[in-house]
N, C-alpha and C. Protein backbone atom coordinates (compact mmCIF):
# COMPACT_ATOMS: atom_id res chain seq x y z
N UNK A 1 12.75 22.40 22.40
CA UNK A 1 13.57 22.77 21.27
C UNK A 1 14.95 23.14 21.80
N UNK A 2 15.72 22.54 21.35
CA UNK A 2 17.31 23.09 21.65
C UNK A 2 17.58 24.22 21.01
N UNK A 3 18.97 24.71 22.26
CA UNK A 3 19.03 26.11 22.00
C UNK A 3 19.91 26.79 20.77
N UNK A 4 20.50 25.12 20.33
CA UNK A 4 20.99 25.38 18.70
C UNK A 4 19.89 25.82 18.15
N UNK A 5 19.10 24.85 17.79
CA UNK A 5 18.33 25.37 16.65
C UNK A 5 17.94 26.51 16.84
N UNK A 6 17.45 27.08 18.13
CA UNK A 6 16.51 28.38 18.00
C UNK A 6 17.42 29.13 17.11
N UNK A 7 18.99 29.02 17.97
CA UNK A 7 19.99 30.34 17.19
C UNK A 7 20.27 29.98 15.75
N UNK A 8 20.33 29.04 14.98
CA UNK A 8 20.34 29.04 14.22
C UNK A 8 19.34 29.07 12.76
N UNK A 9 18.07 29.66 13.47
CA UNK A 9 16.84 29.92 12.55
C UNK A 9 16.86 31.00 11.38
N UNK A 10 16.58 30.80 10.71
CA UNK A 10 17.05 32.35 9.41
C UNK A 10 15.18 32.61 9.60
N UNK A 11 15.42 33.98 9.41
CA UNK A 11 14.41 34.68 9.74
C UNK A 11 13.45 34.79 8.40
N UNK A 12 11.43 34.70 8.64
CA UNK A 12 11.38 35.02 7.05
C UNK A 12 11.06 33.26 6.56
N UNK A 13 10.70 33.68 5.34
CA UNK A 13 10.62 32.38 5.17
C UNK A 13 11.60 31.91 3.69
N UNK A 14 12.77 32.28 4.12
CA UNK A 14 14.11 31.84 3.20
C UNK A 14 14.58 30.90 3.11
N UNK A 15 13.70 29.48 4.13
CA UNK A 15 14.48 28.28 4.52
C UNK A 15 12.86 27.74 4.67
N UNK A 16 13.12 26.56 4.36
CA UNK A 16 12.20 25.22 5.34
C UNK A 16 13.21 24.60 5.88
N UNK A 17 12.65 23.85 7.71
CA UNK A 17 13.12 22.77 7.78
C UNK A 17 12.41 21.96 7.45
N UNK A 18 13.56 20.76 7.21
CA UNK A 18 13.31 19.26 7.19
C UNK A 18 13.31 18.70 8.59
N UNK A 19 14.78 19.28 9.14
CA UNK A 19 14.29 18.93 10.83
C UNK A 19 14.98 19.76 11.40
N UNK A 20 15.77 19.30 12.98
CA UNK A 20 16.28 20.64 13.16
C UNK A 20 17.55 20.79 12.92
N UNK A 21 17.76 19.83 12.32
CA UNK A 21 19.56 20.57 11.18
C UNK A 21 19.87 20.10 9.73
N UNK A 22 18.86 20.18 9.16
CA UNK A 22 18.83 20.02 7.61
C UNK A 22 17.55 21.11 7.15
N UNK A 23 17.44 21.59 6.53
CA UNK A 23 16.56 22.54 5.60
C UNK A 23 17.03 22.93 4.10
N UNK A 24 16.08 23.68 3.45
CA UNK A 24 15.76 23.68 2.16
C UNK A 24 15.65 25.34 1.77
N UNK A 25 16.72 25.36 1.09
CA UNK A 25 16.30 27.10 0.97
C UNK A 25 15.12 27.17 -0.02
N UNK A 26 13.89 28.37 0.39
CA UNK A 26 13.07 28.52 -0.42
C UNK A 26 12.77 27.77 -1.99
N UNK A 27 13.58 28.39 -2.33
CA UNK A 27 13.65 27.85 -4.14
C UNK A 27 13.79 26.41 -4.35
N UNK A 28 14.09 25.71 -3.36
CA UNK A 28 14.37 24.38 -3.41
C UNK A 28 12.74 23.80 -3.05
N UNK A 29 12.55 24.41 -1.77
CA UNK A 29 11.09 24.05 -1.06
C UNK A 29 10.17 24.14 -2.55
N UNK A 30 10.04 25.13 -3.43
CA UNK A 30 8.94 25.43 -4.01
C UNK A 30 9.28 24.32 -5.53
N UNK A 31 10.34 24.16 -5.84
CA UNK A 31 10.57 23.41 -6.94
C UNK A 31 10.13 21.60 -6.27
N UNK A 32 10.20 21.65 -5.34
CA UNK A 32 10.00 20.13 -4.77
C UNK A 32 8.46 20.57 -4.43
N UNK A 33 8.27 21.13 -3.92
CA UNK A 33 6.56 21.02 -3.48
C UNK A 33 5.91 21.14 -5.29
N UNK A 34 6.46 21.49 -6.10
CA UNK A 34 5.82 21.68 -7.76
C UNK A 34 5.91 20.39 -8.10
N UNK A 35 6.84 19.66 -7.89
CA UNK A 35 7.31 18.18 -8.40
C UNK A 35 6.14 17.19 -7.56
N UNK A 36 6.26 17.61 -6.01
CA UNK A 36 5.54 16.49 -5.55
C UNK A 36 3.74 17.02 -5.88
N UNK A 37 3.39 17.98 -6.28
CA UNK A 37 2.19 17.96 -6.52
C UNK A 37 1.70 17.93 -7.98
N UNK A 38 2.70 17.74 -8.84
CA UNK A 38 2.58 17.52 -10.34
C UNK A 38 1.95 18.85 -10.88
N UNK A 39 2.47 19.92 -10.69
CA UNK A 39 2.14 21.26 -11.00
C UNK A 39 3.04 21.68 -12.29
N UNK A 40 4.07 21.27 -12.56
CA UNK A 40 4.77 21.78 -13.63
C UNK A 40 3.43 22.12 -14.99
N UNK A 41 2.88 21.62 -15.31
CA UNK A 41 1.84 22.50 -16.57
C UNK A 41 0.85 23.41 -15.68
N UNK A 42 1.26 23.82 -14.63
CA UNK A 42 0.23 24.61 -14.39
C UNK A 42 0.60 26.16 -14.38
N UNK A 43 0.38 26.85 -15.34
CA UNK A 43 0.87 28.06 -15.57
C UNK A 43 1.06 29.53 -14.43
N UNK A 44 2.30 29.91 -14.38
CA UNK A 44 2.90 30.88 -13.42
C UNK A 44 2.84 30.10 -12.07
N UNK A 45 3.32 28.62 -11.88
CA UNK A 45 2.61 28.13 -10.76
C UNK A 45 3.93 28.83 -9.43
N UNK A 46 4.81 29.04 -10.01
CA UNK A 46 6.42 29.52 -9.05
C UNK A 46 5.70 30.83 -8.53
N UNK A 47 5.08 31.58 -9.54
CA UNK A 47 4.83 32.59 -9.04
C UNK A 47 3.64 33.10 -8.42
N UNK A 48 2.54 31.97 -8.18
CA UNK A 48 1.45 31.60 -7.80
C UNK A 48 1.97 31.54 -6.31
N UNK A 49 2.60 30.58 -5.78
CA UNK A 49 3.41 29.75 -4.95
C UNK A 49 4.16 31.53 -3.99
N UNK A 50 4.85 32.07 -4.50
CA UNK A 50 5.82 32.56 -4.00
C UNK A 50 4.41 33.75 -3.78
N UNK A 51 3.77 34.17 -4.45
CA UNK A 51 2.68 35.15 -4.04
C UNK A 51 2.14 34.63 -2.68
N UNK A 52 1.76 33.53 -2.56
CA UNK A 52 1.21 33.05 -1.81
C UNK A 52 1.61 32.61 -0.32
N UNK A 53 3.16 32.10 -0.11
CA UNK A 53 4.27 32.43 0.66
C UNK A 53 4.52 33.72 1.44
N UNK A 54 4.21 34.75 0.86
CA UNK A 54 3.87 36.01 1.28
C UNK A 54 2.87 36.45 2.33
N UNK A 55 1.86 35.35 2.64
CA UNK A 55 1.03 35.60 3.74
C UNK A 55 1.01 34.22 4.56
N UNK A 56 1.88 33.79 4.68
CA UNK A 56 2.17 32.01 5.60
C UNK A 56 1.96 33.30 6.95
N UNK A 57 0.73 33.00 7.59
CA UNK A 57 0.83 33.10 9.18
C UNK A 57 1.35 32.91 9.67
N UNK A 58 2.48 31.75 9.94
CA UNK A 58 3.72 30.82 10.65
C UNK A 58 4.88 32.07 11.02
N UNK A 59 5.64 31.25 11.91
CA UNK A 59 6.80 31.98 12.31
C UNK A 59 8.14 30.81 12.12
N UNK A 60 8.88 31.63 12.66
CA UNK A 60 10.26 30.90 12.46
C UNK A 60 10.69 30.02 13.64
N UNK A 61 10.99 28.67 13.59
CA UNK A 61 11.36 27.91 12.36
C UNK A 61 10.13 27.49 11.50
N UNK A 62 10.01 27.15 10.25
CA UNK A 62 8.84 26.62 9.23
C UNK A 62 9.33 25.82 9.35
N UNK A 63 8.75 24.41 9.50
CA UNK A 63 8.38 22.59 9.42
C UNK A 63 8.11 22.70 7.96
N UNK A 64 8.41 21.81 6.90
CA UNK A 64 7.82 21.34 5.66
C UNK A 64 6.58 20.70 5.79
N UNK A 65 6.54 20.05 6.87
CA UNK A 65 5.10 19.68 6.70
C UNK A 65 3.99 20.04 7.33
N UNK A 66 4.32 21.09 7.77
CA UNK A 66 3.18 22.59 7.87
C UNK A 66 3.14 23.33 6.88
N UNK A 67 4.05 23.67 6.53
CA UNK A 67 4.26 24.52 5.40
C UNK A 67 3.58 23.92 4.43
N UNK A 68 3.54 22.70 3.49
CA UNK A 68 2.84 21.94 2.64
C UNK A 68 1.89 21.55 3.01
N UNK A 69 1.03 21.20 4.61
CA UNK A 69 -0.21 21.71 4.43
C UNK A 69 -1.08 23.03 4.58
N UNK A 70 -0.27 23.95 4.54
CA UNK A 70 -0.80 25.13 4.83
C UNK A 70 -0.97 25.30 3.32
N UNK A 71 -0.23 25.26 2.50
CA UNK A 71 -0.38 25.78 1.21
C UNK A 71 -1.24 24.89 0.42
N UNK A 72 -1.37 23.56 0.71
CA UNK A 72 -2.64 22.76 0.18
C UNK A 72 -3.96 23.13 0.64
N UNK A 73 -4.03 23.50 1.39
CA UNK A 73 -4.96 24.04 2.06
C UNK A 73 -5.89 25.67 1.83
N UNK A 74 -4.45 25.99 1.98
CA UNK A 74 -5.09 27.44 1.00
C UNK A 74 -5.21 27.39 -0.67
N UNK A 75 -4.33 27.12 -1.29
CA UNK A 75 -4.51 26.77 -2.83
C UNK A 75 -5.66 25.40 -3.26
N UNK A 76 -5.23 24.52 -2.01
CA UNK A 76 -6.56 22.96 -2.83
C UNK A 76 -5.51 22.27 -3.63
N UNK A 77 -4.46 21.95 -3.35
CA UNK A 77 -3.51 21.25 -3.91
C UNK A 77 -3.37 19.46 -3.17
N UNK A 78 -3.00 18.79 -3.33
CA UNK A 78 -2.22 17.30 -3.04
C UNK A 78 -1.42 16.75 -3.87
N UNK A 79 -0.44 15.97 -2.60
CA UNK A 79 0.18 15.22 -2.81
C UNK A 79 0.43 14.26 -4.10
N UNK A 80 0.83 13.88 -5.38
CA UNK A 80 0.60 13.13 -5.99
C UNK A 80 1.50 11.38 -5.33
N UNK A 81 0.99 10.62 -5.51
CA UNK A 81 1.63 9.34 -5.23
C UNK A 81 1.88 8.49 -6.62
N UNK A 82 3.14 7.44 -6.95
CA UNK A 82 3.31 6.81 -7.66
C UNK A 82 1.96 6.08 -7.82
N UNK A 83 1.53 5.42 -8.93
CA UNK A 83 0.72 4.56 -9.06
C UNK A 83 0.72 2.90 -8.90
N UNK A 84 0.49 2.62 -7.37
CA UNK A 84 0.96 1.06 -7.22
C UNK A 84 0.45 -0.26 -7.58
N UNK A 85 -0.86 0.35 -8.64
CA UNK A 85 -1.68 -0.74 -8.72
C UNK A 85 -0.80 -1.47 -9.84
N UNK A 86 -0.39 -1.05 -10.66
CA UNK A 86 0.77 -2.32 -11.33
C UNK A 86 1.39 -3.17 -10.37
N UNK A 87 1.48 -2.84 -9.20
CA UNK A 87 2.08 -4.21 -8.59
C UNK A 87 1.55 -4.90 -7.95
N UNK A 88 0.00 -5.04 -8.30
CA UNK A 88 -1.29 -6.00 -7.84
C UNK A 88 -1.02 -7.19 -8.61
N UNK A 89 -0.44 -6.87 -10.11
CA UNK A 89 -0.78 -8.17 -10.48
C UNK A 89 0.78 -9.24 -10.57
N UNK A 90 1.16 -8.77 -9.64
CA UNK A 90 2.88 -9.63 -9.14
C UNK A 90 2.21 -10.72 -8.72
């Protein structure tokens, strides 16, 4: 790990990275992890989410894709994917 990134880690989990010089402040992470798991009707899910954020074992820096399987994992959540079988019959 370069010695940028270490110094530039925000402490906490106020940030995801994406890598080691792009990240996602919190509120962004949790509105995109709601989108990509098709959670929007699922009631208090922000605040489900952010309760739950509260005990990430992890340290600093957070990876997104630890972070999103850690929380699938503890909640039982996935990924949703577009549906590609419409383009079987091309």
């Amino acid at each position: 790990m370069s010695d940028d990134f270490a110094i530039k880690q925000v402490s906490g989990l106020k940030c995801v990275h994406l890598s080691k010089t792009e990240r996602l402040e919190l509120d962004c992470f949790i509105g995109h992890y709601i989108k990509t798991r098709n959670l929007r009707s699922v009631p208090d899910i922000e605040r489900t989410l952010r309760s739950t954020l509260e005990g990430y074992p992890g340290h600093p820096p957070v990876m997104v894709n630890e972070l999103n399987a850690w929380i699938d994992r503890t909640l039982g959540y996935r990924a949703t994917y577009p549906d590609f079988t419409q383009l079987e019959d091309l």
